[in-house]
N, C-alpha and C. Protein backbone atom coordinates (compact mmCIF):
# COMPACT_ATOMS: atom_id res chain seq x y z
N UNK A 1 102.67 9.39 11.50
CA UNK A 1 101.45 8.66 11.24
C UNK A 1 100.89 9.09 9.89
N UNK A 2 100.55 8.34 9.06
CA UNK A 2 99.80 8.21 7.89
C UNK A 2 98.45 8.34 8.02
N UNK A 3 97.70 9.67 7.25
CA UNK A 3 96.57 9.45 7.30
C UNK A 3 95.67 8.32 6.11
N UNK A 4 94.90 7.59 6.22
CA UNK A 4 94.51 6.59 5.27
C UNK A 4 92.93 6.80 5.86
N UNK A 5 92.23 6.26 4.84
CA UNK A 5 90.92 6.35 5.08
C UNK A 5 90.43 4.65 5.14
N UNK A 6 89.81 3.81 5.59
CA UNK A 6 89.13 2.99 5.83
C UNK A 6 87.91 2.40 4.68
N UNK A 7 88.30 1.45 4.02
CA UNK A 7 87.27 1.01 3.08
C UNK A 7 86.33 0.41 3.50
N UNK A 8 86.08 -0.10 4.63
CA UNK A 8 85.00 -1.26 4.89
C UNK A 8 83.68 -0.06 4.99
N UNK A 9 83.01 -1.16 4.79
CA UNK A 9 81.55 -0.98 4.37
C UNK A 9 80.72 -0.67 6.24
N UNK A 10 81.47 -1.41 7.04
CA UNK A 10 80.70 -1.90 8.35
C UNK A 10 80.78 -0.49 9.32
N UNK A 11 80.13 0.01 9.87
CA UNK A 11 80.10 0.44 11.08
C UNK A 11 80.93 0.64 11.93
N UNK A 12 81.88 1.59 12.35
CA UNK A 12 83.22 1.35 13.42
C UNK A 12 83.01 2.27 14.47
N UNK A 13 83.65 2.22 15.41
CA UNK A 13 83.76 3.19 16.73
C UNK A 13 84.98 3.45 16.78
N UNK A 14 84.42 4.53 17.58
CA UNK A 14 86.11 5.15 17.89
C UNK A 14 86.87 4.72 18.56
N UNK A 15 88.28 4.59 18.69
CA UNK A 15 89.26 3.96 19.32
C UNK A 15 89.65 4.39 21.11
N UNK A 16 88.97 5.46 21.35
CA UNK A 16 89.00 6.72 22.27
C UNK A 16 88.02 6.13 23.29
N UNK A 17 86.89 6.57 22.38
CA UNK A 17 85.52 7.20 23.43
C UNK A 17 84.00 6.00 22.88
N UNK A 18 84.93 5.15 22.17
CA UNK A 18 83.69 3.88 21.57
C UNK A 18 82.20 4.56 20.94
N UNK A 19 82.51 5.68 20.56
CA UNK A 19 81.25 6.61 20.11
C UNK A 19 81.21 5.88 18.40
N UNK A 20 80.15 5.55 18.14
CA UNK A 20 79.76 4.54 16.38
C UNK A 20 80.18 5.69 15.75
N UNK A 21 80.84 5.12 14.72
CA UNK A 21 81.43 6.43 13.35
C UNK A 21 80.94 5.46 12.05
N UNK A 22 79.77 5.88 11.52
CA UNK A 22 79.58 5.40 10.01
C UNK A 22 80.90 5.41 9.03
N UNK A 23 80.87 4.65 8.13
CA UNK A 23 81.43 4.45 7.04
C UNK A 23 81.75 6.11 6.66
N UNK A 24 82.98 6.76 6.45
CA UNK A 24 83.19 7.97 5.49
C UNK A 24 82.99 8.85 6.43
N UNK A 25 82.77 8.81 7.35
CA UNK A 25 82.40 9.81 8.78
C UNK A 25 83.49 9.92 9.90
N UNK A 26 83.33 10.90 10.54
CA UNK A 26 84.38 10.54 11.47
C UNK A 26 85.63 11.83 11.30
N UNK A 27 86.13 12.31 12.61
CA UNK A 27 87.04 13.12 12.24
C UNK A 27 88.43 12.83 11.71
N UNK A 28 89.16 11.20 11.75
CA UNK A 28 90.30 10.81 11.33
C UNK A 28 89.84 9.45 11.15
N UNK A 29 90.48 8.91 10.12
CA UNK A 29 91.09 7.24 9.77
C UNK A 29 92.68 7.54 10.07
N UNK A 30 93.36 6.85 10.53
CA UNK A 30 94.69 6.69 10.88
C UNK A 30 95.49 5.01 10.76
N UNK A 31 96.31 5.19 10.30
CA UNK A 31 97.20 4.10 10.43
C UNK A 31 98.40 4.39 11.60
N UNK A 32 98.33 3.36 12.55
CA UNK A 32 99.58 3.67 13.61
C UNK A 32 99.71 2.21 13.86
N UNK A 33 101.10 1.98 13.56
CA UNK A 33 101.64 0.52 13.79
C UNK A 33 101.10 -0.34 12.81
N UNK A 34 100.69 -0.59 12.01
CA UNK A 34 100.17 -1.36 10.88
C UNK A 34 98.79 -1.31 11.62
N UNK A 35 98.16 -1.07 12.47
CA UNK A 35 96.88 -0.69 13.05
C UNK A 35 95.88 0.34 12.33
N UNK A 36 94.92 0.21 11.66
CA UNK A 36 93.34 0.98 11.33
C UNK A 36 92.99 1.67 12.53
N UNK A 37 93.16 2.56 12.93
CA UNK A 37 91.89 3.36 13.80
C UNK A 37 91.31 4.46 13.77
N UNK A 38 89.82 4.55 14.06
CA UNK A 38 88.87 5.38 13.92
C UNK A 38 88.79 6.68 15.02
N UNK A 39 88.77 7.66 14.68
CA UNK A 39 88.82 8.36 15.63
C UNK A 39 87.71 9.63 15.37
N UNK A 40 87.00 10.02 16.51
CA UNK A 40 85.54 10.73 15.83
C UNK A 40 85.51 12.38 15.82
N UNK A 41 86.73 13.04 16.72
CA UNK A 41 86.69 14.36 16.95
C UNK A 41 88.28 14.54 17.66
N UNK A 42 88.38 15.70 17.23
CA UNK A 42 89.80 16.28 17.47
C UNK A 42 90.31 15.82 19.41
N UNK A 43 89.44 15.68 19.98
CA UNK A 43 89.76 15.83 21.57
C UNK A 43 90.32 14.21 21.73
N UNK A 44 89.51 13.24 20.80
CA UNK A 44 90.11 11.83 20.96
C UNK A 44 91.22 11.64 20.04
N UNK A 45 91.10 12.81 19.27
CA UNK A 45 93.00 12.34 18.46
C UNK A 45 94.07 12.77 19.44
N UNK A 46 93.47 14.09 19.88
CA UNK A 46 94.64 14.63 20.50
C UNK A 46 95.30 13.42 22.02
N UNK A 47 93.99 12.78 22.19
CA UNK A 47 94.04 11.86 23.67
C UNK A 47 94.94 10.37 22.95
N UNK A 48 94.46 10.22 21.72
CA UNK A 48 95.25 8.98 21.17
C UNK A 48 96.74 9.33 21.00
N UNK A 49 96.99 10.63 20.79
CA UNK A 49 98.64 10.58 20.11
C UNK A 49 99.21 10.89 21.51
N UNK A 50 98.45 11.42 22.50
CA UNK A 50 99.31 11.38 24.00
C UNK A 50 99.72 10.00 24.61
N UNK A 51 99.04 9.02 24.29
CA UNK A 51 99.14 7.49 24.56
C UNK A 51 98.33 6.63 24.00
N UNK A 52 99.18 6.15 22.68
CA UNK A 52 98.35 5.62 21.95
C UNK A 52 98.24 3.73 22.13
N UNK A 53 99.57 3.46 23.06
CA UNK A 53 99.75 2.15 23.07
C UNK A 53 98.56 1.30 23.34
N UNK A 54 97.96 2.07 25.00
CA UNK A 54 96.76 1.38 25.29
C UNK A 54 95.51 0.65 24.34
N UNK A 55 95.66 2.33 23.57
CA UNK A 55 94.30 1.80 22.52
C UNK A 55 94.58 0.55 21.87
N UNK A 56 95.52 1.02 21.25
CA UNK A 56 96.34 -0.10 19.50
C UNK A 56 96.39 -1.71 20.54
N UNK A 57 96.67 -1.91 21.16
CA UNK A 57 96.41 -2.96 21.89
C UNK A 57 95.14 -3.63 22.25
N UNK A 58 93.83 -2.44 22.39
CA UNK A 58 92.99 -2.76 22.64
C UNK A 58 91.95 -3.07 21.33
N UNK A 59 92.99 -2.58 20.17
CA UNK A 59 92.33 -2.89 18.59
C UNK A 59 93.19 -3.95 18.30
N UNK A 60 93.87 -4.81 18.46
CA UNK A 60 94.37 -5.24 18.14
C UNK A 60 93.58 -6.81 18.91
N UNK A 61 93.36 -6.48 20.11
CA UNK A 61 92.72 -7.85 20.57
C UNK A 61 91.48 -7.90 20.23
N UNK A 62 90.85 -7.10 19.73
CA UNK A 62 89.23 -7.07 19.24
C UNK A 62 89.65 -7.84 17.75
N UNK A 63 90.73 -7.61 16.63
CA UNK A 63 90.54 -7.95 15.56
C UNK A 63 90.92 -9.40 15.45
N UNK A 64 91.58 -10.12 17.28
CA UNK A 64 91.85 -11.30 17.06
C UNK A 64 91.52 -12.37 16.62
N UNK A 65 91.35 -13.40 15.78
CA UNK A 65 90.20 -14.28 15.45
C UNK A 65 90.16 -15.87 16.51
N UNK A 66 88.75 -15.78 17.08
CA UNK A 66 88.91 -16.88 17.83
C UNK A 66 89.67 -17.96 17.60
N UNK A 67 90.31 -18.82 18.66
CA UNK A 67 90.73 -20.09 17.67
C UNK A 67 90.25 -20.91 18.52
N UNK A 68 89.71 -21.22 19.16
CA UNK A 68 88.89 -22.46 20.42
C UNK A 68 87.76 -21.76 21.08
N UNK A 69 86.93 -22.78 20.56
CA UNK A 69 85.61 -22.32 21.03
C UNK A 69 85.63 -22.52 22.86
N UNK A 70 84.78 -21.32 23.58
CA UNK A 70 84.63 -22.10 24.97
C UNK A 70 84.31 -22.87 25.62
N UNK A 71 84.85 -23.35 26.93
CA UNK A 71 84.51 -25.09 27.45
C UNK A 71 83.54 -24.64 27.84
N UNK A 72 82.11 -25.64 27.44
CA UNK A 72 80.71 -26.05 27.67
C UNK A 72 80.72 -26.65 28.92
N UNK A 73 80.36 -26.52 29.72
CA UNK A 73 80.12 -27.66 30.94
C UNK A 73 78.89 -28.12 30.72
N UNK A 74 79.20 -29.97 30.78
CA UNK A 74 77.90 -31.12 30.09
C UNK A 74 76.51 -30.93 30.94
């Protein structure tokens, strides 16, 4: 795994424990699988690299972009 740091400007949580990590904060930025994730303290890295699939899956459907809005009932 590559460590990389995260440019966006916005607000992120951790991939772990959903705890908010400001911009530049945070105990890791990581790249795993062409995946960005935030991670805020050593106990949620160590929990991400024991099984990381769950997460990266679960970042991966958050960054999905809608494509059909939901059915309205008239």
């Amino acid at each position: 795994m590559d460590a990389l740091i995260n440019t966006e400007s916005e607000q992120e949580t951790c991939i772990v424990c959903q705890k908010p990590v400001r911009y530049g904060t945070g105990f890791a930025h990581i790249k795993h699988d062409r995946c960005m994730v935030t991670l805020c303290c050593p106990l949620c890295m160590e929990t991400f690299q024991k099984h990381p699939a769950p997460y990266v899956a679960l970042q991966a459907a958050r960054n999905l972009p809608r494509t059909s809005k939901p059915d309205v009932l008239p």
